[in-house]
N, C-alpha and C. Protein backbone atom coordinates (compact mmCIF):
# COMPACT_ATOMS: atom_id res chain seq x y z
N UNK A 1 0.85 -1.17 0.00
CA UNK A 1 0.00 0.00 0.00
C UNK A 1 0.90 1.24 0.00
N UNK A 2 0.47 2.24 -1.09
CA UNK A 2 1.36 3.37 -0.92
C UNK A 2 1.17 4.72 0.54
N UNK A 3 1.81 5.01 1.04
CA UNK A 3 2.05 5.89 1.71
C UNK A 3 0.88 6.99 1.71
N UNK A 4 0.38 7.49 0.57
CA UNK A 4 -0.91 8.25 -0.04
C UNK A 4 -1.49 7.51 0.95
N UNK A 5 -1.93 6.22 0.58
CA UNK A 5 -3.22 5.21 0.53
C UNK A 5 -3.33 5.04 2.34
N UNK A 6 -2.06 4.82 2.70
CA UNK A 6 -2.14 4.65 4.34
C UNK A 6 -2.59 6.39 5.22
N UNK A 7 -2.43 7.23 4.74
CA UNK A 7 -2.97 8.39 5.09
C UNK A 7 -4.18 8.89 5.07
N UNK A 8 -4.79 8.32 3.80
CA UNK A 8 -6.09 8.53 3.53
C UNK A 8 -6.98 7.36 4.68
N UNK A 9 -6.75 6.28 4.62
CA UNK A 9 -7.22 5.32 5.40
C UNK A 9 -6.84 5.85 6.72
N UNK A 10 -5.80 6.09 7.34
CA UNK A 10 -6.29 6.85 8.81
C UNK A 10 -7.10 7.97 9.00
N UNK A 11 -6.69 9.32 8.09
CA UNK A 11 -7.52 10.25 8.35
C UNK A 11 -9.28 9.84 8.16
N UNK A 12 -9.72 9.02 7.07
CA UNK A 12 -11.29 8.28 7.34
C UNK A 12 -11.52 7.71 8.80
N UNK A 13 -10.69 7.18 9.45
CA UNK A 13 -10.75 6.13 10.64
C UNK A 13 -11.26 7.53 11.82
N UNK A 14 -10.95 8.73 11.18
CA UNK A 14 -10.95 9.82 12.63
C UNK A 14 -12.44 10.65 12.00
N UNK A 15 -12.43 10.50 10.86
CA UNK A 15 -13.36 11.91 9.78
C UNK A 15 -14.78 11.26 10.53
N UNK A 16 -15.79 10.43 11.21
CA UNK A 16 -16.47 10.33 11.78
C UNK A 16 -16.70 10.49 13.15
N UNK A 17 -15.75 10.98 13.80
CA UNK A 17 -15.77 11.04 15.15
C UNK A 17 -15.41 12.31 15.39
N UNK A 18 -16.51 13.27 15.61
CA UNK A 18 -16.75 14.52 15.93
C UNK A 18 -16.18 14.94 17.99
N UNK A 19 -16.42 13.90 18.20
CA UNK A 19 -16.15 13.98 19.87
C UNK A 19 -14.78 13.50 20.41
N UNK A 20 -14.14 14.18 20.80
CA UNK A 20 -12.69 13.87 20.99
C UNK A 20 -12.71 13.35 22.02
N UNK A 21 -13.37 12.70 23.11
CA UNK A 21 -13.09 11.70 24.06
C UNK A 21 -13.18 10.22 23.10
N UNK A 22 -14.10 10.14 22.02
CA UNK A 22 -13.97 8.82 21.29
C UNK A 22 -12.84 8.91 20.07
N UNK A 23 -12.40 10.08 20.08
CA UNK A 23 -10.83 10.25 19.14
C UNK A 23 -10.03 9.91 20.02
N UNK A 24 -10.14 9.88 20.97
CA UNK A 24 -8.93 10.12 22.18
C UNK A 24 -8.88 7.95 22.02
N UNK A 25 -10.23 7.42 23.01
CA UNK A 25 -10.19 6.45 22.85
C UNK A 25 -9.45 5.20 21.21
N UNK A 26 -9.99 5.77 20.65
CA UNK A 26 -9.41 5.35 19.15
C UNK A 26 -8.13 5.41 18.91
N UNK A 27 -7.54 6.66 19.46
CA UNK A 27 -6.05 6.60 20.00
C UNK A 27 -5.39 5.32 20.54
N UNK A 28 -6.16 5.03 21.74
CA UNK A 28 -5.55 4.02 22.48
C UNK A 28 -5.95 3.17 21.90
N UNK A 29 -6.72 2.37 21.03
CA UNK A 29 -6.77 1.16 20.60
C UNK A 29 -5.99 1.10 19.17
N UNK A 30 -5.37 2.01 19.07
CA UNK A 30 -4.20 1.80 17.66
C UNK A 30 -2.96 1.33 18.54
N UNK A 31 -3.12 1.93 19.82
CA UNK A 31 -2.10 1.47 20.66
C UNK A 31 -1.36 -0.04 21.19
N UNK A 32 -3.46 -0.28 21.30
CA UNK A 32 -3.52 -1.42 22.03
C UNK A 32 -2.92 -2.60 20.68
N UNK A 33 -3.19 -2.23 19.72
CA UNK A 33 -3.09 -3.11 17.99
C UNK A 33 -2.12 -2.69 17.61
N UNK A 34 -0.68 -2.50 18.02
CA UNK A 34 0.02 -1.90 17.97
C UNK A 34 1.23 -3.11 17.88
N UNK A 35 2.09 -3.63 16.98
CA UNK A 35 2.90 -4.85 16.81
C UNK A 35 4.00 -5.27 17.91
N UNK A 36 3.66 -5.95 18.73
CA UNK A 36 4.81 -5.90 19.94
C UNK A 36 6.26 -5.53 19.79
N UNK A 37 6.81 -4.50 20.38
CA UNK A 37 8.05 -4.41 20.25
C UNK A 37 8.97 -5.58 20.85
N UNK A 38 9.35 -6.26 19.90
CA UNK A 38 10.79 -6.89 20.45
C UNK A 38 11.26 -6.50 21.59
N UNK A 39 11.54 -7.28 22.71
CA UNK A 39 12.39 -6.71 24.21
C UNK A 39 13.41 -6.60 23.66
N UNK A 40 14.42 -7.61 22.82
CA UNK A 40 15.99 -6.41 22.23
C UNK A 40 15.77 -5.28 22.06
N UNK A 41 14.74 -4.76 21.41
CA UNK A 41 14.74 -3.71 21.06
C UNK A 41 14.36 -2.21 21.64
N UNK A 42 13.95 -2.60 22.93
CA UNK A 42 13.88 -1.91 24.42
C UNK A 42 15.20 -1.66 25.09
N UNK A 43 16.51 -0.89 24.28
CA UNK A 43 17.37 -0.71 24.96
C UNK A 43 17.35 1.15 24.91
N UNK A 44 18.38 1.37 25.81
CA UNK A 44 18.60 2.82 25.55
C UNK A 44 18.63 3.51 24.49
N UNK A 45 19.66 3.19 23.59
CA UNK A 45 20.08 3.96 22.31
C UNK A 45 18.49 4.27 21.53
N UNK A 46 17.69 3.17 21.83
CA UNK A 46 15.94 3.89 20.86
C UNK A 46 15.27 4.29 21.74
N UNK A 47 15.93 5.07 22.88
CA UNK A 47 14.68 5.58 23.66
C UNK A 47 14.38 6.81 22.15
N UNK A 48 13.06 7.44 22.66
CA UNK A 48 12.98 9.01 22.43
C UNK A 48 13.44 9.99 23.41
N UNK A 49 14.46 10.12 22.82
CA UNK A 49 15.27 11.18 24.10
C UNK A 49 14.05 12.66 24.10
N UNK A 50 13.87 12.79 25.59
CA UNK A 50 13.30 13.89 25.38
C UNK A 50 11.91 14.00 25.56
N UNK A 51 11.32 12.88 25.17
CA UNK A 51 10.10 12.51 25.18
C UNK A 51 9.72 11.97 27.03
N UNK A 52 8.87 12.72 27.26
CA UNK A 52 8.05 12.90 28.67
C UNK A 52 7.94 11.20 29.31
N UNK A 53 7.50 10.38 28.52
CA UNK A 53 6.86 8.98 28.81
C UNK A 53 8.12 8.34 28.44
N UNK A 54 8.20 6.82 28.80
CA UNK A 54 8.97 5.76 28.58
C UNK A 54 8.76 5.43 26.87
N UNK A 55 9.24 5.56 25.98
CA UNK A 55 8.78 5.55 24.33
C UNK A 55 10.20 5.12 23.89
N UNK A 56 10.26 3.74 23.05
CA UNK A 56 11.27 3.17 22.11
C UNK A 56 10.81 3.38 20.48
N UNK A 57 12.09 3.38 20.11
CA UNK A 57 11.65 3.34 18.60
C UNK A 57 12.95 2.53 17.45
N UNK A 58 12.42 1.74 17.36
CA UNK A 58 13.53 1.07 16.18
C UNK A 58 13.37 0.62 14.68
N UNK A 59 14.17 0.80 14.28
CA UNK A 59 14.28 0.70 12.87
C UNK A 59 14.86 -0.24 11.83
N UNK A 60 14.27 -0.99 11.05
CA UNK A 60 15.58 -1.90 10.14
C UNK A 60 15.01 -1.49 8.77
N UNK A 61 15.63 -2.00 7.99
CA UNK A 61 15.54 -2.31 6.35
C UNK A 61 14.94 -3.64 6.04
N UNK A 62 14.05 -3.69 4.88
CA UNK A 62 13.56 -4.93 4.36
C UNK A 62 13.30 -5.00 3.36
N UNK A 63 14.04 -5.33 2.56
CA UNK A 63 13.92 -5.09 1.35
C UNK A 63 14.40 -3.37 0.73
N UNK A 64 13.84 -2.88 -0.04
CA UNK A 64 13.66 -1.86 -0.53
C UNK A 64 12.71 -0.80 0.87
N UNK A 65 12.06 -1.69 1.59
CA UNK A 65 11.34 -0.87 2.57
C UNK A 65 11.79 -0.87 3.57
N UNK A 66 11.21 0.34 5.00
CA UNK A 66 12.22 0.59 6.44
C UNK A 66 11.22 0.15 7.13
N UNK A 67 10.85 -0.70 8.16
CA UNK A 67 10.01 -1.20 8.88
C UNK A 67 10.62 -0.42 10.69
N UNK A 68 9.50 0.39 11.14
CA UNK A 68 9.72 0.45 12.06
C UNK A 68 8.80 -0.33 13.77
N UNK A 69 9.50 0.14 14.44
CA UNK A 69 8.79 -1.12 15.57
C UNK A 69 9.09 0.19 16.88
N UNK A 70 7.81 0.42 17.41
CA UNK A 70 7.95 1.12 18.96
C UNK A 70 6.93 0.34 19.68
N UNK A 71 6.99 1.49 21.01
CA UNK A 71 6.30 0.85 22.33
C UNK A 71 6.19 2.27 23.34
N UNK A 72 5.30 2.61 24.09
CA UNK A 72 5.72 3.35 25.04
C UNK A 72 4.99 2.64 26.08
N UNK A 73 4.98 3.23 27.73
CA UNK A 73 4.48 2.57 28.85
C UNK A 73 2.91 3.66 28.96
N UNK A 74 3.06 4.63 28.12
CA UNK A 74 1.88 5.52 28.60
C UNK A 74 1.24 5.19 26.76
N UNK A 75 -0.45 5.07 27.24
CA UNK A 75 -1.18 4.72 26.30
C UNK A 75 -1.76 5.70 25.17
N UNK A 76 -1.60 7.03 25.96
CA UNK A 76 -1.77 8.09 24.45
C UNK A 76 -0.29 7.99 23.73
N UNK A 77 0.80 7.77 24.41
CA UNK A 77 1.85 7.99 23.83
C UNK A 77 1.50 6.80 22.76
N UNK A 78 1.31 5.66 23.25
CA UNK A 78 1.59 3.97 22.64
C UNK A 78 0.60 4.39 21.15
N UNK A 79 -0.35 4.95 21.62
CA UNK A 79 -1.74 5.04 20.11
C UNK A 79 -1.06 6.05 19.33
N UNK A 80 -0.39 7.08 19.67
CA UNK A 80 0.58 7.95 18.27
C UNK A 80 1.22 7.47 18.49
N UNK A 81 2.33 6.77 18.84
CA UNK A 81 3.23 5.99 17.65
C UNK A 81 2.83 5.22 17.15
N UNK A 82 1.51 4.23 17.43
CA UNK A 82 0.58 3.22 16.74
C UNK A 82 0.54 4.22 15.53
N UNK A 83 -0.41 5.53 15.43
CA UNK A 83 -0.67 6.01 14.24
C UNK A 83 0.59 6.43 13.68
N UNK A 84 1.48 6.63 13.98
CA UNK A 84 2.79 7.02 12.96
C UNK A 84 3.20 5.89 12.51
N UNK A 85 3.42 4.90 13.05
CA UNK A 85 3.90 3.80 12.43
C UNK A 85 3.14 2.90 11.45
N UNK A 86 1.79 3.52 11.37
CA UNK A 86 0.90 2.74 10.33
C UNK A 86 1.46 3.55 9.17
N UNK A 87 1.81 4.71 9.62
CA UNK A 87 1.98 5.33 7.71
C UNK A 87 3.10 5.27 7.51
N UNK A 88 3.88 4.99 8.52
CA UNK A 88 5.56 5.35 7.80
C UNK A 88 6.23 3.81 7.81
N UNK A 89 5.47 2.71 8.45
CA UNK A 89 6.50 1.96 8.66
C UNK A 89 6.05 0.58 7.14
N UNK A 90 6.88 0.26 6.36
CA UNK A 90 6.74 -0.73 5.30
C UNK A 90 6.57 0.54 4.36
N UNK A 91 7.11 1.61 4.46
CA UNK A 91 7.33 2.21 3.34
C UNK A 91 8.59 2.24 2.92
N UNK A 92 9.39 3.02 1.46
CA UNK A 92 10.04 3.18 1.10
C UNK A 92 10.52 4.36 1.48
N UNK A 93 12.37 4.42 1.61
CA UNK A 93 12.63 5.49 2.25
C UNK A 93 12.44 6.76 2.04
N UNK A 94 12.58 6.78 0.24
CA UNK A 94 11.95 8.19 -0.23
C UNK A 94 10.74 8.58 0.41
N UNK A 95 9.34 7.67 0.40
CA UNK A 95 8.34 7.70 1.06
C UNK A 95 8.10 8.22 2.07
N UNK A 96 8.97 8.01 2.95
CA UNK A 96 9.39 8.69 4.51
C UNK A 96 9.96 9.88 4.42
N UNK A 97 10.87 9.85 3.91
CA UNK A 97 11.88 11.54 3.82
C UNK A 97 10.49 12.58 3.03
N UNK A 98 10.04 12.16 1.85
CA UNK A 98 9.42 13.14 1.51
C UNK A 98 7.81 13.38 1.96
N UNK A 99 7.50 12.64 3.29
CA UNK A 99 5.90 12.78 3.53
C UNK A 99 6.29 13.40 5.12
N UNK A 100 5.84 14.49 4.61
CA UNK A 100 5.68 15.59 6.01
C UNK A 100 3.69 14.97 6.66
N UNK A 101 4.32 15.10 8.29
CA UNK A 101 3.41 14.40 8.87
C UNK A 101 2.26 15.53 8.99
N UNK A 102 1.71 16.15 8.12
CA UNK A 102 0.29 17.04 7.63
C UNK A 102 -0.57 16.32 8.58
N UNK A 103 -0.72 14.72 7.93
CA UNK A 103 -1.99 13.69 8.56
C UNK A 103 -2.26 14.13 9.90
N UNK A 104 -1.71 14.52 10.51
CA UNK A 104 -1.34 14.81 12.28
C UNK A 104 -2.58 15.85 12.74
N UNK A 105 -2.15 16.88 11.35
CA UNK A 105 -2.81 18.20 11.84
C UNK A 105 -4.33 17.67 11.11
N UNK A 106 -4.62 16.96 10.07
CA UNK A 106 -5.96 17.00 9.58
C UNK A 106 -7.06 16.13 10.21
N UNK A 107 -5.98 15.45 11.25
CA UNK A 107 -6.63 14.42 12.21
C UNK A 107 -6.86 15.35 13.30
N UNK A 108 -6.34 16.36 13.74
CA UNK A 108 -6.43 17.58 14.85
C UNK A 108 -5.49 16.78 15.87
N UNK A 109 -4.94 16.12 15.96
CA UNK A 109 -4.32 15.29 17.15
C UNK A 109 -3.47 16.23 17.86
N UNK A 110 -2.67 17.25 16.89
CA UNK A 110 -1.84 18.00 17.63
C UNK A 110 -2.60 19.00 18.37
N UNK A 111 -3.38 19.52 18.06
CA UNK A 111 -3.84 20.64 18.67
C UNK A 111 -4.52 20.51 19.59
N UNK A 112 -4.56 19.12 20.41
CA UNK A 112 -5.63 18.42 21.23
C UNK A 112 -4.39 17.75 22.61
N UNK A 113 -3.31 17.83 22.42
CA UNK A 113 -1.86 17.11 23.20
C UNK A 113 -1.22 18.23 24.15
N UNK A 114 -0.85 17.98 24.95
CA UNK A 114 -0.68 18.62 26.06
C UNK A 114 0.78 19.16 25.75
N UNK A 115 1.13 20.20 25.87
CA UNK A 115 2.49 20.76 25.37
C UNK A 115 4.05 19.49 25.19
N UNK A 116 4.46 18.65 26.74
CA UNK A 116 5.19 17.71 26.75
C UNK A 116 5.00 16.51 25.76
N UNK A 117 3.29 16.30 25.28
CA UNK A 117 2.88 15.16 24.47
C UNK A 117 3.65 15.79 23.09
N UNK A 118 2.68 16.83 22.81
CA UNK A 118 3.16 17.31 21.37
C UNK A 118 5.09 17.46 21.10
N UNK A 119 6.03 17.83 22.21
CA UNK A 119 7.08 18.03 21.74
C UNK A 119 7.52 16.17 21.97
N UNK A 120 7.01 15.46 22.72
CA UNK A 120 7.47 13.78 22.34
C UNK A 120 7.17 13.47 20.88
N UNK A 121 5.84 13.85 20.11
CA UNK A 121 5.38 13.50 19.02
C UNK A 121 6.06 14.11 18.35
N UNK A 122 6.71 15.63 18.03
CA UNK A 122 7.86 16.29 17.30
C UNK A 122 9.15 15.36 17.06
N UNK A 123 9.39 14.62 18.41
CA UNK A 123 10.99 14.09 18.59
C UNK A 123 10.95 12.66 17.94
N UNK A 124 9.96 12.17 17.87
CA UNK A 124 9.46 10.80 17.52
C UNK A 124 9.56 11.35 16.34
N UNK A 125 8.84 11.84 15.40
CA UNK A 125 8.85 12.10 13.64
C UNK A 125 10.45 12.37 13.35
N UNK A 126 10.80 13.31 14.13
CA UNK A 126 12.34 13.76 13.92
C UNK A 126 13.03 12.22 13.78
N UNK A 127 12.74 11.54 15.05
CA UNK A 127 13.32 9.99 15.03
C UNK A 127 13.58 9.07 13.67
N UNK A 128 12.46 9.15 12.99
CA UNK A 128 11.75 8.22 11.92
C UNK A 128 12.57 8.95 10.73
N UNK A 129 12.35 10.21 10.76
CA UNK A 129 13.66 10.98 9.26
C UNK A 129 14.56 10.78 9.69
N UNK A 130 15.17 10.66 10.74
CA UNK A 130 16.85 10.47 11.03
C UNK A 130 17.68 8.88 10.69
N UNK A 131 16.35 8.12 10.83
CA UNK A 131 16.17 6.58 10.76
C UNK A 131 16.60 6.52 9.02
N UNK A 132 15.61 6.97 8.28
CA UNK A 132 15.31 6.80 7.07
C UNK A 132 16.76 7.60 6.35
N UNK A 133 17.00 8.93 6.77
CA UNK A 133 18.16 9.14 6.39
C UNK A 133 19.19 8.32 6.47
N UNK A 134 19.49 7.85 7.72
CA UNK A 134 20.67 7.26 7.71
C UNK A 134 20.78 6.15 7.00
N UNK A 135 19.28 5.54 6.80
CA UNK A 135 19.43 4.10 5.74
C UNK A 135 19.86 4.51 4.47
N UNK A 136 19.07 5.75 4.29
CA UNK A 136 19.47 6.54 2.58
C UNK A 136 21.37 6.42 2.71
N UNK A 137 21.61 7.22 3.24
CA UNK A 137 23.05 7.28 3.09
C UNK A 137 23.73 6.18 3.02
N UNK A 138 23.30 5.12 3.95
CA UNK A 138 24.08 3.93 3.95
C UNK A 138 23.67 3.42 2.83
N UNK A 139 22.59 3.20 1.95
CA UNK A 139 22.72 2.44 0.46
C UNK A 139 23.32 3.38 -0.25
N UNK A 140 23.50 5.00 -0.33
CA UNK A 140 24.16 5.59 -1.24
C UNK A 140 26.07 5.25 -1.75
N UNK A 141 26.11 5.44 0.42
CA UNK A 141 27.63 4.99 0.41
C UNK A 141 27.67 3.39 -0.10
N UNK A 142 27.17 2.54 -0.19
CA UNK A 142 27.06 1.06 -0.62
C UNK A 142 27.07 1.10 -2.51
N UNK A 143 26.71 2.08 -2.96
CA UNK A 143 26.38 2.00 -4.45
C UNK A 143 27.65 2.99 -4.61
N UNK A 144 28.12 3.69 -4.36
CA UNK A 144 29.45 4.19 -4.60
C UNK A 144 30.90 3.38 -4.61
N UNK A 145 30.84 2.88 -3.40
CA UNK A 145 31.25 1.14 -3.42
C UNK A 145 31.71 0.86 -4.21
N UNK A 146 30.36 0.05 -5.04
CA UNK A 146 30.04 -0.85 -5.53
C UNK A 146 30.34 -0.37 -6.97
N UNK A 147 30.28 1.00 -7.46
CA UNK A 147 30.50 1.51 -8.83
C UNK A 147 31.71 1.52 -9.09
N UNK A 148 32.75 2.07 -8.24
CA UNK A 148 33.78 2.10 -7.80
C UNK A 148 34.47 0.86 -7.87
N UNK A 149 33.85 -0.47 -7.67
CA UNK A 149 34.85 -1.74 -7.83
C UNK A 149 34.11 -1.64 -8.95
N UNK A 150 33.61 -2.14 -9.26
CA UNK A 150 33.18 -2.00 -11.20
C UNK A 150 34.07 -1.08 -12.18
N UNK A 151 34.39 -0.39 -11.54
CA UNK A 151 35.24 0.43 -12.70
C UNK A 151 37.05 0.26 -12.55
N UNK A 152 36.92 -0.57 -10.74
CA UNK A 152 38.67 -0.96 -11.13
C UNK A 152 38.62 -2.64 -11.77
N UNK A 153 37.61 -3.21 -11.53
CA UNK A 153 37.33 -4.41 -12.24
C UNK A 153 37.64 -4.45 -13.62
């Protein structure tokens, strides 16, 4: 599913729910459906530094796509990264670098988060481009490489 397609399908999931205690709830059950984080993957280096609540975030490559995997101990936190990770994670890295998280604001989520929530949810997106960058670079430096023995070959 493209990146488009996963945006449009969340923002519908919210476009009926006029009452933000049942947005709020809906929150937490993206949370609760939320892919278990690996305990390896509960170490320091993926905390969200910065972020108010206990919140991990990790990252690999699969293929052509970056699959990411979090967790936090607090349940509004756990349901936005549930919703970030539905759109960004099994995408392609371009996909990620070039989709500014808009969805956020058309869902109203930000404007509804308590100052400490909203700057965790800032540091978390920051997380996910820093992720995706660094994979970018590392296949760039890998194809330079790789051109590079081809041409002393």
């Amino acid at each position: 599913m493209l990146i488009e397609e996963k945006i449009d399908k969340l923002i519908a999931e919210f476009d009926g729910m006029d009452d933000w205690e049942l947005r709020y709830k809906h929150v937490i059950n993206i949370g609760k459906n939320l892919q278990k984080m690996p305990i390896e993957f509960k170490v320091d280096h993926n905390k969200v530094k910065g972020c108010q609540s206990q919140a991990w975030l990790h990252a690999k490559m699969e293929g052509d796509r970056i699959k990411f995997f979090g967790d936090s101990d607090a349940l509004i936190v756990k349901g936005i990264m549930g919703m970030i990770l539905q759109v960004y994670s099994g995408s392609t890295l371009n996909e990620v670098l070039r989709t500014k998280p808009t969805f956020l604001d058309k869902i109203g989520i930000r404007e509804h988060l308590s100052m400490s929530r909203a700057n965790g949810l800032s540091l978390m997106l920051k997380q996910i481009s820093l992720y995706a960058l660094a994979f970018q670079t590392k296949l760039n430096m890998l194809k330079i490489v790789k051109d590079n023995e081809s041409q002393i070959s």
